[in-house]
N, C-alpha and C. Protein backbone atom coordinates (compact mmCIF):
# COMPACT_ATOMS: atom_id res chain seq x y z
N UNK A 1 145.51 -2.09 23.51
CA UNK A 1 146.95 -2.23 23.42
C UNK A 1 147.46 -1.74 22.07
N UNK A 2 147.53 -2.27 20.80
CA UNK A 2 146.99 -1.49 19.48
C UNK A 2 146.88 0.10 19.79
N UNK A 3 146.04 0.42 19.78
CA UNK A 3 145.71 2.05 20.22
C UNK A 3 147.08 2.23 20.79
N UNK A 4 147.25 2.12 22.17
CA UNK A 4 148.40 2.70 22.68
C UNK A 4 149.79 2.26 22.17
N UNK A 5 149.93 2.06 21.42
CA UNK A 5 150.82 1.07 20.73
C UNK A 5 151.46 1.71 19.01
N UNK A 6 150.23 2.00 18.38
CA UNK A 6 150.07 2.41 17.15
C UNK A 6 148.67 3.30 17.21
N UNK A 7 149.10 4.51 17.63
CA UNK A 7 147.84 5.28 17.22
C UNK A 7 147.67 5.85 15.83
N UNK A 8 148.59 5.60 15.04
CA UNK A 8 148.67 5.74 13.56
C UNK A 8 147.94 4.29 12.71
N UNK A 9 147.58 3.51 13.84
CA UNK A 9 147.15 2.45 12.88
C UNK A 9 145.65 2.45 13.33
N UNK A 10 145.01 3.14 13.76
CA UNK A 10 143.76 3.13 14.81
C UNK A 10 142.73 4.55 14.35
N UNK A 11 142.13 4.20 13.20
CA UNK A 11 141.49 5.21 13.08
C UNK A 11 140.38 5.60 13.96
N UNK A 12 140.76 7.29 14.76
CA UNK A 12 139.98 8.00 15.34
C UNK A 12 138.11 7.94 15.40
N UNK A 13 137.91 7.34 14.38
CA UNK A 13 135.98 7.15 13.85
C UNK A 13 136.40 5.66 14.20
N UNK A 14 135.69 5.03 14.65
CA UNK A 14 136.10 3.51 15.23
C UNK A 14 134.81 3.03 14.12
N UNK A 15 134.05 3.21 13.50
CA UNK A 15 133.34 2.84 12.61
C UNK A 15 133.48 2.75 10.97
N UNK A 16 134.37 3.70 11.23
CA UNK A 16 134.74 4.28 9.87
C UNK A 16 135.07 3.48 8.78
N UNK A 17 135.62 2.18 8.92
CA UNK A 17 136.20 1.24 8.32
C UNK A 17 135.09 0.12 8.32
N UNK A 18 133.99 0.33 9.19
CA UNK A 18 132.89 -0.35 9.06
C UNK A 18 132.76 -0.87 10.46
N UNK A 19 131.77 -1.60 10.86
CA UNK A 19 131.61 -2.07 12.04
C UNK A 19 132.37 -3.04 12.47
N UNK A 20 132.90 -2.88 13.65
CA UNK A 20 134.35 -3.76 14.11
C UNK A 20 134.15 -5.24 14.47
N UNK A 21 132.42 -5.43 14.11
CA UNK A 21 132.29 -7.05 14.55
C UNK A 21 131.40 -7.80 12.97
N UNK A 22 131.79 -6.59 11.90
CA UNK A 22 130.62 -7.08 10.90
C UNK A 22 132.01 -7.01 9.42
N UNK A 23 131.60 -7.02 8.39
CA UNK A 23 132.92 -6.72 7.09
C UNK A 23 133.10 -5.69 6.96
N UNK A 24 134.44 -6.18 6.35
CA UNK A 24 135.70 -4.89 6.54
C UNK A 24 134.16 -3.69 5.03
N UNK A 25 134.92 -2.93 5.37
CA UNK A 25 134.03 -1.92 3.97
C UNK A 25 135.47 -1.63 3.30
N UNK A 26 135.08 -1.78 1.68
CA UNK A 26 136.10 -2.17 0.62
C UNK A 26 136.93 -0.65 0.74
N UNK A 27 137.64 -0.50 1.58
CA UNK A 27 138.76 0.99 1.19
C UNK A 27 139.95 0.26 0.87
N UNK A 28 140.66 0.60 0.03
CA UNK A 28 142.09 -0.01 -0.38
C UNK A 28 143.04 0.26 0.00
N UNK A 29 142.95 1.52 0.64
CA UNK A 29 144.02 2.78 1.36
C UNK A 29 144.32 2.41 2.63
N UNK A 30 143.65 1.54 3.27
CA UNK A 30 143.26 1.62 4.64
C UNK A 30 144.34 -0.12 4.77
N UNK A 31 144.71 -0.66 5.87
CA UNK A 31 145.27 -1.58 6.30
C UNK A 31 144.06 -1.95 7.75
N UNK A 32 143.95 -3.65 7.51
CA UNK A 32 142.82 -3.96 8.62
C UNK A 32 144.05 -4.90 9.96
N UNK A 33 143.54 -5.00 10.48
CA UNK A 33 144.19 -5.48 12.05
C UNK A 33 142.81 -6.54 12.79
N UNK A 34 143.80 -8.31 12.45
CA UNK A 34 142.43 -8.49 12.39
C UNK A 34 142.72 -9.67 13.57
N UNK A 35 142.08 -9.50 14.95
CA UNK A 35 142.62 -9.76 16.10
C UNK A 35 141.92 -10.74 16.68
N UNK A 36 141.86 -12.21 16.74
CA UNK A 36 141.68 -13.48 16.94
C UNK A 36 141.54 -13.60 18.01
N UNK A 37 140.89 -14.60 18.63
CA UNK A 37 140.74 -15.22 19.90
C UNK A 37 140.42 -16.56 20.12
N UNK A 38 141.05 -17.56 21.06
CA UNK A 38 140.50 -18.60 21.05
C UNK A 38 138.58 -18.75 20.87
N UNK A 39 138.73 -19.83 20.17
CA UNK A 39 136.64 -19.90 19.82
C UNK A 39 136.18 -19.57 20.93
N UNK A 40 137.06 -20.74 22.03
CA UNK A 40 135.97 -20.68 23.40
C UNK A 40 135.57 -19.25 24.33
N UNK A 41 136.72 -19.02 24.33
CA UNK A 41 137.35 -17.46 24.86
C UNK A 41 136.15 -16.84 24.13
N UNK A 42 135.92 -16.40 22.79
CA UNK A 42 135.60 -15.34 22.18
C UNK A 42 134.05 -15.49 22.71
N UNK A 43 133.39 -17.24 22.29
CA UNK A 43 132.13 -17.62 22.85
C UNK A 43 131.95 -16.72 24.32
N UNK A 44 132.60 -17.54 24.92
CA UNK A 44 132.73 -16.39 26.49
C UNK A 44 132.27 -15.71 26.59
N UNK A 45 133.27 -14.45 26.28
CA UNK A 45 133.01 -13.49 26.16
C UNK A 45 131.66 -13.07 25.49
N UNK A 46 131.18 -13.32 23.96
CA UNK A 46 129.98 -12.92 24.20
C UNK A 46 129.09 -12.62 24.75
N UNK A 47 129.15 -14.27 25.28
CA UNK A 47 128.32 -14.65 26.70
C UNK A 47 127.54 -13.62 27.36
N UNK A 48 129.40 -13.51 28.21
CA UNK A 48 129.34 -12.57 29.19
C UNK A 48 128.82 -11.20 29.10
N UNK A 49 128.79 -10.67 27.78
CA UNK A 49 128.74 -9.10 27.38
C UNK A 49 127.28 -9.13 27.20
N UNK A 50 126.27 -10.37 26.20
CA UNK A 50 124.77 -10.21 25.26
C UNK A 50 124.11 -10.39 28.10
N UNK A 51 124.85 -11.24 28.41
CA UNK A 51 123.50 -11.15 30.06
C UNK A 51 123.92 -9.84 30.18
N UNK A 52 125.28 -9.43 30.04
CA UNK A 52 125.13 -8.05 30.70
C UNK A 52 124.53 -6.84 30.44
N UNK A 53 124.22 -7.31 29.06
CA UNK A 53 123.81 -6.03 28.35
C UNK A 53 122.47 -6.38 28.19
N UNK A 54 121.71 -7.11 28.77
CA UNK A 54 120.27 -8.21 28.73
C UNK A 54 119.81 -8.43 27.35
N UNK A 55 120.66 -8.71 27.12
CA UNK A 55 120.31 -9.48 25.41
C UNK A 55 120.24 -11.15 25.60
N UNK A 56 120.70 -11.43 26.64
CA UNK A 56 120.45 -12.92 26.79
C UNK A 56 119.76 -13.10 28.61
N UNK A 57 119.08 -13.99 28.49
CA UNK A 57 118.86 -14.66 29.60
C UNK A 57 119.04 -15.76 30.10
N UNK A 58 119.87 -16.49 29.49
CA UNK A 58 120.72 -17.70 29.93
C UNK A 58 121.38 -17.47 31.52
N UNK A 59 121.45 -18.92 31.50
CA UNK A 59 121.69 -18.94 33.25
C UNK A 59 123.23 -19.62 33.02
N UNK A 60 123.65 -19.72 31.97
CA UNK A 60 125.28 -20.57 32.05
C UNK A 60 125.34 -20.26 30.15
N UNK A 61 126.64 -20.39 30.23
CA UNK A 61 127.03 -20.87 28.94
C UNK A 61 126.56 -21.79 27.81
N UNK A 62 126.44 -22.92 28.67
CA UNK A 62 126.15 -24.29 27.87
C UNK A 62 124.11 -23.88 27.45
N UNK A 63 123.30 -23.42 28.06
CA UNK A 63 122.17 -22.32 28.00
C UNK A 63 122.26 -21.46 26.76
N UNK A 64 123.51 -20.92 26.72
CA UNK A 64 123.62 -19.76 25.67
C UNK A 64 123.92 -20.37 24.40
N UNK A 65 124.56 -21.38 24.41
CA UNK A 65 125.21 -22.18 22.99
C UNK A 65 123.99 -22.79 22.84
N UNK A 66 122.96 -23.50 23.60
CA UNK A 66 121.55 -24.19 23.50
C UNK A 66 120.72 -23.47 22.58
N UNK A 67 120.56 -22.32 23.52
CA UNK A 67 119.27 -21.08 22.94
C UNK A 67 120.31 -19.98 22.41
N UNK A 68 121.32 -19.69 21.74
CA UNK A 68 121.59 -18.51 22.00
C UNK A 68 120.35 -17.06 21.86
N UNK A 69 120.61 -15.93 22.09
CA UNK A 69 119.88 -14.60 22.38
C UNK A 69 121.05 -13.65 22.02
N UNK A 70 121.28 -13.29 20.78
CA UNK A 70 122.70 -12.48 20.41
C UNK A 70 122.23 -11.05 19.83
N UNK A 71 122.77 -10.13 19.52
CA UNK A 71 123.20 -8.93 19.31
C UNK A 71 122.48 -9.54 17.55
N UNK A 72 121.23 -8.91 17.88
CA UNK A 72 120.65 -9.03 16.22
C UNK A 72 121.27 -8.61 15.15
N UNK A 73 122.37 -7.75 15.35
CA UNK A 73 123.60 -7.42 14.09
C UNK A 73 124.15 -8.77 13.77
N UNK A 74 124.78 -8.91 14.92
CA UNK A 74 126.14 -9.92 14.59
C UNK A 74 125.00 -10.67 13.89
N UNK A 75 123.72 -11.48 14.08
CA UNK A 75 123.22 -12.67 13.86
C UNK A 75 122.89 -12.16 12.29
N UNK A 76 121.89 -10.95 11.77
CA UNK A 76 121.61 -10.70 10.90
C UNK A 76 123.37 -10.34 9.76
N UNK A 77 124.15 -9.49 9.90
CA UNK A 77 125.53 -9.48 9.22
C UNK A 77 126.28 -10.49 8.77
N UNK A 78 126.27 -11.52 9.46
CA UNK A 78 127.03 -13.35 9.48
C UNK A 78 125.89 -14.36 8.60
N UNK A 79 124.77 -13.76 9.00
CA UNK A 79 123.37 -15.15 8.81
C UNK A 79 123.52 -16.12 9.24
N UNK A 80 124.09 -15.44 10.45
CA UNK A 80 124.44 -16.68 11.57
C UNK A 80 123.08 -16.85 12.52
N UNK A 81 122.42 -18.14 13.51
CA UNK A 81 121.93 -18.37 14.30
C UNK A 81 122.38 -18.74 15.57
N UNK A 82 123.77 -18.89 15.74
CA UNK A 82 124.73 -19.46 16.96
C UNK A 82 126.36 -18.58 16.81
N UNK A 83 126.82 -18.82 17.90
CA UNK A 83 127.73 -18.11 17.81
C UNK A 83 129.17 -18.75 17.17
N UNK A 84 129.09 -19.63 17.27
CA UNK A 84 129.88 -20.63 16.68
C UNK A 84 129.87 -20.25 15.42
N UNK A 85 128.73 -19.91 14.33
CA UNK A 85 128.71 -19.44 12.97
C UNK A 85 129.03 -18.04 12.92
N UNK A 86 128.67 -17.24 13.86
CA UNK A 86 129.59 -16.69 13.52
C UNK A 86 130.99 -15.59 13.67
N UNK A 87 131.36 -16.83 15.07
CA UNK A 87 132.87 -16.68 14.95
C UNK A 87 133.31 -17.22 13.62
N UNK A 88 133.07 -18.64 12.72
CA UNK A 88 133.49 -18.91 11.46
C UNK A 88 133.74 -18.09 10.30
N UNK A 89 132.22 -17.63 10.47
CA UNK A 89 131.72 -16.94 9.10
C UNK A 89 132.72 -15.18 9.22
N UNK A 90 132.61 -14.80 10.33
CA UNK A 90 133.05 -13.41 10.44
C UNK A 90 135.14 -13.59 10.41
N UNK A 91 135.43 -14.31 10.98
CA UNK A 91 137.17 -14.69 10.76
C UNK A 91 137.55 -15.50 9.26
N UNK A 92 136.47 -16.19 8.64
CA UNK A 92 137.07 -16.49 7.65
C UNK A 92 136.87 -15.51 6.35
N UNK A 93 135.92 -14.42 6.49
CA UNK A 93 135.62 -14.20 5.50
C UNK A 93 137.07 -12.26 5.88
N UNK A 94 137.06 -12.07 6.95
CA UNK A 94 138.29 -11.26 6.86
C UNK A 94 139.56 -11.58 6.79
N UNK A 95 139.79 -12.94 7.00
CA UNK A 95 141.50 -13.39 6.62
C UNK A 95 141.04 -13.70 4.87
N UNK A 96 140.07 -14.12 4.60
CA UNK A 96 140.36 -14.19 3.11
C UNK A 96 140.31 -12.81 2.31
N UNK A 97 140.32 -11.71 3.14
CA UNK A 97 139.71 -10.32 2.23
C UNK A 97 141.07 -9.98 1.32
N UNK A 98 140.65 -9.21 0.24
CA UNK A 98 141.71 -9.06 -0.49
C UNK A 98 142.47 -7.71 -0.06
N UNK A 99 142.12 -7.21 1.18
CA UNK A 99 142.70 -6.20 1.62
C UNK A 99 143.74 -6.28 2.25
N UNK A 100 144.37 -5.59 2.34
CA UNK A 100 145.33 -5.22 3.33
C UNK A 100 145.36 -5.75 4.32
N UNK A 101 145.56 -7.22 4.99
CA UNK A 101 145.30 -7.19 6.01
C UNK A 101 146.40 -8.24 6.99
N UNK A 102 146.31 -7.66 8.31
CA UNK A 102 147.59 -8.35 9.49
C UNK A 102 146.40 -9.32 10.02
N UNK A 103 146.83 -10.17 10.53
CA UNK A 103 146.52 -10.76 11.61
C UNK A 103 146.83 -11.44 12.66
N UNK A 104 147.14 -11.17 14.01
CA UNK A 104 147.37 -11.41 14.86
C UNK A 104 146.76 -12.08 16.32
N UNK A 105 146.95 -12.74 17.09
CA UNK A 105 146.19 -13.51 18.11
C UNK A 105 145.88 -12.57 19.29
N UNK A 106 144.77 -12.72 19.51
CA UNK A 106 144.64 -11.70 21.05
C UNK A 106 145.63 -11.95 22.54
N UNK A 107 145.70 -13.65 22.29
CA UNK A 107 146.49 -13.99 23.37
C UNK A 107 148.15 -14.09 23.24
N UNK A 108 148.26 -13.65 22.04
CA UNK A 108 149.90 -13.16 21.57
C UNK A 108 149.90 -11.61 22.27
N UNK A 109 149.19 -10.95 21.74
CA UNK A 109 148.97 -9.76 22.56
C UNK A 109 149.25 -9.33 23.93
N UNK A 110 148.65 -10.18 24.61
CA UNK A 110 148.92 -10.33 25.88
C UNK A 110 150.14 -10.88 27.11
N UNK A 111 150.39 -12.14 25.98
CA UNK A 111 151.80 -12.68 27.05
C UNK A 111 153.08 -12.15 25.99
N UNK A 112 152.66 -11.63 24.49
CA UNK A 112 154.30 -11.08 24.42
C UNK A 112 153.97 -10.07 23.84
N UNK A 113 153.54 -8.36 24.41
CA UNK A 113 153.29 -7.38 23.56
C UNK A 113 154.70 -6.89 22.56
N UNK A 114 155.57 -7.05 22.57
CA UNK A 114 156.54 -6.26 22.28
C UNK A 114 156.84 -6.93 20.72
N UNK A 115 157.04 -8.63 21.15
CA UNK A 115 156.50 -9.29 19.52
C UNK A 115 155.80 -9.28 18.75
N UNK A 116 154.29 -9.29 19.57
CA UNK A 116 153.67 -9.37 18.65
C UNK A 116 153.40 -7.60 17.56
N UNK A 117 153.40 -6.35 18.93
CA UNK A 117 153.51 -5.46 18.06
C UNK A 117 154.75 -5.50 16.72
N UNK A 118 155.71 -5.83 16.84
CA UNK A 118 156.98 -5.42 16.12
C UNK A 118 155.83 -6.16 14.82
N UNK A 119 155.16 -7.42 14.95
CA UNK A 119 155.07 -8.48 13.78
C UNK A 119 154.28 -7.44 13.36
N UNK A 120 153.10 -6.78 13.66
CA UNK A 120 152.35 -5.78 13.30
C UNK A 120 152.92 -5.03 12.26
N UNK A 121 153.90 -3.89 12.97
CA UNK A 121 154.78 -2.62 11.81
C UNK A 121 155.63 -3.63 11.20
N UNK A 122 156.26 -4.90 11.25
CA UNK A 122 156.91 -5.30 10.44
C UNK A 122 156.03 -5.79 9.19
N UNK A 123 154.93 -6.10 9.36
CA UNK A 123 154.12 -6.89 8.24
C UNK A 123 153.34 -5.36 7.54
N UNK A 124 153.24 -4.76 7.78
CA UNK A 124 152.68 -2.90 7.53
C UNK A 124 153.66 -2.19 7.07
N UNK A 125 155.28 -2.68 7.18
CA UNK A 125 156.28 -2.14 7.15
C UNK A 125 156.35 -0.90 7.13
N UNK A 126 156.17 -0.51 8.40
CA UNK A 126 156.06 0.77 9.13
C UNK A 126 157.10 0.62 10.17
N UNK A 127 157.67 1.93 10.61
CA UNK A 127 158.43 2.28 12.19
C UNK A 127 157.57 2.54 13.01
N UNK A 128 158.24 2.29 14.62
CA UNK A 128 157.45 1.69 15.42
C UNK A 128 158.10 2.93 16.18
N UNK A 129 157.68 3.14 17.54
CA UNK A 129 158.12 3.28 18.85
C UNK A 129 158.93 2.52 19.73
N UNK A 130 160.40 2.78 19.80
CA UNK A 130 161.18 1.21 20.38
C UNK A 130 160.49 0.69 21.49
N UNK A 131 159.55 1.61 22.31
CA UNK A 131 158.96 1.43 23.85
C UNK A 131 157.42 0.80 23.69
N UNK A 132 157.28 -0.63 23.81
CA UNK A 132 155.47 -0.70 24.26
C UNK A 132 154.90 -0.46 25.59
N UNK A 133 153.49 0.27 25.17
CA UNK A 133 153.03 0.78 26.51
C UNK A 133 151.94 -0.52 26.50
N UNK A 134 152.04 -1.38 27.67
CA UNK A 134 151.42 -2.34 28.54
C UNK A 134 150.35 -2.07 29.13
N UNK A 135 148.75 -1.94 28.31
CA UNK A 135 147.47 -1.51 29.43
C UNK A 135 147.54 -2.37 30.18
N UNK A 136 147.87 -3.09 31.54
CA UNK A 136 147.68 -3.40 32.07
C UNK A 136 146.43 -3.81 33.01
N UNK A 137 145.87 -2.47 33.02
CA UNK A 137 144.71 -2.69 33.88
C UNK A 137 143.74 -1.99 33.38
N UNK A 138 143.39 -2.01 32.07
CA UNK A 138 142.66 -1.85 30.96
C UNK A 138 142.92 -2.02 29.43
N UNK A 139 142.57 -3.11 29.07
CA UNK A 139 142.43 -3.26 27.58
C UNK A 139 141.81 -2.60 27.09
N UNK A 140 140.54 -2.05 27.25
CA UNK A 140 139.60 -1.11 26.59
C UNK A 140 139.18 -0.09 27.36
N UNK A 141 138.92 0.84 26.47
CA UNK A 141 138.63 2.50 27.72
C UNK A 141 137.18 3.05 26.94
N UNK A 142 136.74 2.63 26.41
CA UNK A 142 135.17 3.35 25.60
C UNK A 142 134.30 3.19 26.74
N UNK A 143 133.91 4.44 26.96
CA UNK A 143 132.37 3.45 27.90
C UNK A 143 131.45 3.05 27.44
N UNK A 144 130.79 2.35 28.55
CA UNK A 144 129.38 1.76 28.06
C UNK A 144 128.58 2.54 29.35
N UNK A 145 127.15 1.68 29.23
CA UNK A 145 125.99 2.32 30.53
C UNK A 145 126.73 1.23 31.61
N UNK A 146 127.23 0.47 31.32
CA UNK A 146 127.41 -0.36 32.38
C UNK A 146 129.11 -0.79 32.80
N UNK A 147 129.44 -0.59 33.82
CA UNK A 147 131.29 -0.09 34.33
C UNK A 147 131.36 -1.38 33.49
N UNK A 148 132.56 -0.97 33.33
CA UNK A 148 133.57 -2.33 32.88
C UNK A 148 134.67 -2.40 34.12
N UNK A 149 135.41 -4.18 34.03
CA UNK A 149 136.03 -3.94 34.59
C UNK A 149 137.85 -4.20 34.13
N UNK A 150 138.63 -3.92 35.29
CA UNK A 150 139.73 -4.06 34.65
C UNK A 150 140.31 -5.08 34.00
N UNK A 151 141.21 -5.19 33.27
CA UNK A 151 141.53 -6.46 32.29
C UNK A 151 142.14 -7.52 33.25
N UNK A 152 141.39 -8.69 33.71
CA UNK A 152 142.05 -9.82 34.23
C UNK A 152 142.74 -10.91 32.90
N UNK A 153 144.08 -10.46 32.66
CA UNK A 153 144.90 -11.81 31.69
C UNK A 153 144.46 -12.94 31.82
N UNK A 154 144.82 -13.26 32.81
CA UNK A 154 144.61 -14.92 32.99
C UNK A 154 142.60 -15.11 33.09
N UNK A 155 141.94 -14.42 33.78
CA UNK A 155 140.25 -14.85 33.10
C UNK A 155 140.19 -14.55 31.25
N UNK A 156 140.67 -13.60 30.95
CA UNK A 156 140.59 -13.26 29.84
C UNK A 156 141.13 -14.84 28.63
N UNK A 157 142.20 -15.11 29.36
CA UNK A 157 143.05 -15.77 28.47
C UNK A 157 142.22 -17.53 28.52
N UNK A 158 142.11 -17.73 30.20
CA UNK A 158 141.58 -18.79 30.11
C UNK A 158 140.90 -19.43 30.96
N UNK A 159 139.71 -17.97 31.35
CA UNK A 159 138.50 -18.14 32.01
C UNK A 159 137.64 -19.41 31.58
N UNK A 160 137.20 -19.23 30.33
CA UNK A 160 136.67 -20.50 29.68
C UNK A 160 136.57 -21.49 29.88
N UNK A 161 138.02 -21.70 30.44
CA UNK A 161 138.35 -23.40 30.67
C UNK A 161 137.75 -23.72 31.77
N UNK A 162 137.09 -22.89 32.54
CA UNK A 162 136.61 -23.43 34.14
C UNK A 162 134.76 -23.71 33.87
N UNK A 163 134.09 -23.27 32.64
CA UNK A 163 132.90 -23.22 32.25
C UNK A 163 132.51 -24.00 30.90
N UNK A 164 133.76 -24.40 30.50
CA UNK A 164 133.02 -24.96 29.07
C UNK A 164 133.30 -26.58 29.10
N UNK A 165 132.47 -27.34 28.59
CA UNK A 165 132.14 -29.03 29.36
C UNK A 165 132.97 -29.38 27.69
N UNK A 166 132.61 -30.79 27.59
CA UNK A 166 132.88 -31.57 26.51
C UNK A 166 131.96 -31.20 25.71
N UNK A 167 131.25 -31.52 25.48
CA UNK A 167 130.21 -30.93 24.63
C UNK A 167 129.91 -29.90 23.93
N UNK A 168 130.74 -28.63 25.04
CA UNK A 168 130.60 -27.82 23.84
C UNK A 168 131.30 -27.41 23.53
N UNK A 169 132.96 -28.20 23.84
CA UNK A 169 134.07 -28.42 22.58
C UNK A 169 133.53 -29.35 21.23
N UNK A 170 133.14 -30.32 21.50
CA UNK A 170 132.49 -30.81 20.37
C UNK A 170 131.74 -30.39 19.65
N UNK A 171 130.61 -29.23 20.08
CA UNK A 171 129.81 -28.54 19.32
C UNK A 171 130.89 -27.65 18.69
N UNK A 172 131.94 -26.88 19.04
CA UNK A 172 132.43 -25.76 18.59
C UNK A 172 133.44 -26.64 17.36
N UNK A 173 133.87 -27.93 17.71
CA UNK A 173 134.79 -28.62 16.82
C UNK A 173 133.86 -29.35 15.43
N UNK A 174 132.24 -29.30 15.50
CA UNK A 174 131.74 -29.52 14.42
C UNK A 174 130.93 -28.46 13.71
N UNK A 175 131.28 -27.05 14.37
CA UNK A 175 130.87 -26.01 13.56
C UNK A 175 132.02 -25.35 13.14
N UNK A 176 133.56 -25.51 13.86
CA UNK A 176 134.38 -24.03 13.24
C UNK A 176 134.90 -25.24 12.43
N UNK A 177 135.37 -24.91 11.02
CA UNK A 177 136.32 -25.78 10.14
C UNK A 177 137.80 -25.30 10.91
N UNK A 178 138.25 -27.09 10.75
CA UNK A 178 139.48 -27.11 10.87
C UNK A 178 140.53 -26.47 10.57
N UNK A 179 140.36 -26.03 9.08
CA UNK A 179 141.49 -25.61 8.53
C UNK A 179 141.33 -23.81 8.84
N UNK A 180 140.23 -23.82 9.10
CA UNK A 180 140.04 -21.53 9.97
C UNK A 180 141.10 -21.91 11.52
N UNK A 181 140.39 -22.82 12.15
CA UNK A 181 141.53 -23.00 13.55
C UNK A 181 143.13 -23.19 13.27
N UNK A 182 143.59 -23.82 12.37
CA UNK A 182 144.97 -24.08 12.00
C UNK A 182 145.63 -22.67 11.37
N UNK A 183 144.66 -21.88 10.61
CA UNK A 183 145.12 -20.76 10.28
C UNK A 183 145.33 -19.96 11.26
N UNK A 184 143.98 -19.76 12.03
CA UNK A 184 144.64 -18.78 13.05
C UNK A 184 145.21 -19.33 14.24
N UNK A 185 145.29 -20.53 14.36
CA UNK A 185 146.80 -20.93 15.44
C UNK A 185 146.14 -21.74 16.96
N UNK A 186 144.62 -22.23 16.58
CA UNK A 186 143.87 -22.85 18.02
C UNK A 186 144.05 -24.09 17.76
N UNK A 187 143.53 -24.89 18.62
CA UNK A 187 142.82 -25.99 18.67
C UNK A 187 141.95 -26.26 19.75
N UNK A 188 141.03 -26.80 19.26
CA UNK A 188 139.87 -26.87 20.16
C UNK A 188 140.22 -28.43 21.09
């Protein structure tokens, strides 16, 4: 959405600025866009991406938060062992960067594109395009070896809630600090 939105804010080398799930790399020139998700949501999603991509063999969620089996970057980059550390470690240490940086909610994104872009070029204080273009039925277009599918909002937004027990709100509420969730706008 971003991309189609602001292709002036979206550099063409998608690495270039450093790896999009690891720290920003110190350019001063550059403005970061730094795009949040509920914990559970984001957990999820992992999830869903480390079986598909057979990095995990978990049979459920609550399996994956147990044993996680993650993307040896994210774990080695964070010095994280769970994912919970590091959703923490990786969002707190880019809202505190001394860079340039926006931040905005993924699920702002979604139910109000037109606000949340404006908050974007308004905080960049940049001009915009009066028109947002709405992926609708794709958030992301990179391929992988394995199809993706089209963007479901509502699984996206709050698939989670049909898979994640008490427990591992409580696990996620005694690993993320309070005051990272209040910043970026959750509660668990």
């Amino acid at each position: 959405l971003i991309k189609a939105n602001a292709p002036q804010l979206v550099s063409p080398w998608p690495e270039e600025g450093g790896w999009k799930h690891g720290p920003f790399e110190p350019h001063r020139r550059w403005s970061y866009l730094v795009v949040s998700r509920h914990p559970m949501a984001w957990v999820k999603s992992l999830f869903d991406w480390e079986v598909k991509h057979g990095r995990s063999s978990a049979s459920n969620l609550q399996a994956f938060l147990e044993v996680p089996s993650i993307d040896p970057r994210l774990a080695d980059v964070w010095d994280a062992t769970d994912p919970f550390e590091i959703y923490a470690r990786s969002y707190a240490e880019w809202l505190d960067s001394p860079l340039n940086t926006v931040s905005v909610r993924y699920e702002d994104l979604l139910d109000d594109l037109d606000s949340t872009i404006n908050q974007v070029f308004g905080s960049l204080k940049i001009g915009r395009a009066p028109e947002s273009v709405d992926v609708a039925d794709r958030a992301d277009v990179w391929q992988t070896k394995i199809d993706r599918r089209p963007l479901d909002r509502e699984r996206s937004l709050n698939g989670w809630r049909h898979v994640v027990g008490e427990a591992d709100l409580e696990s996620a509420r005694a690993r993320i600090p309070a005051p990272l969730l209040n910043q970026l706008g959750y509660t668990i």
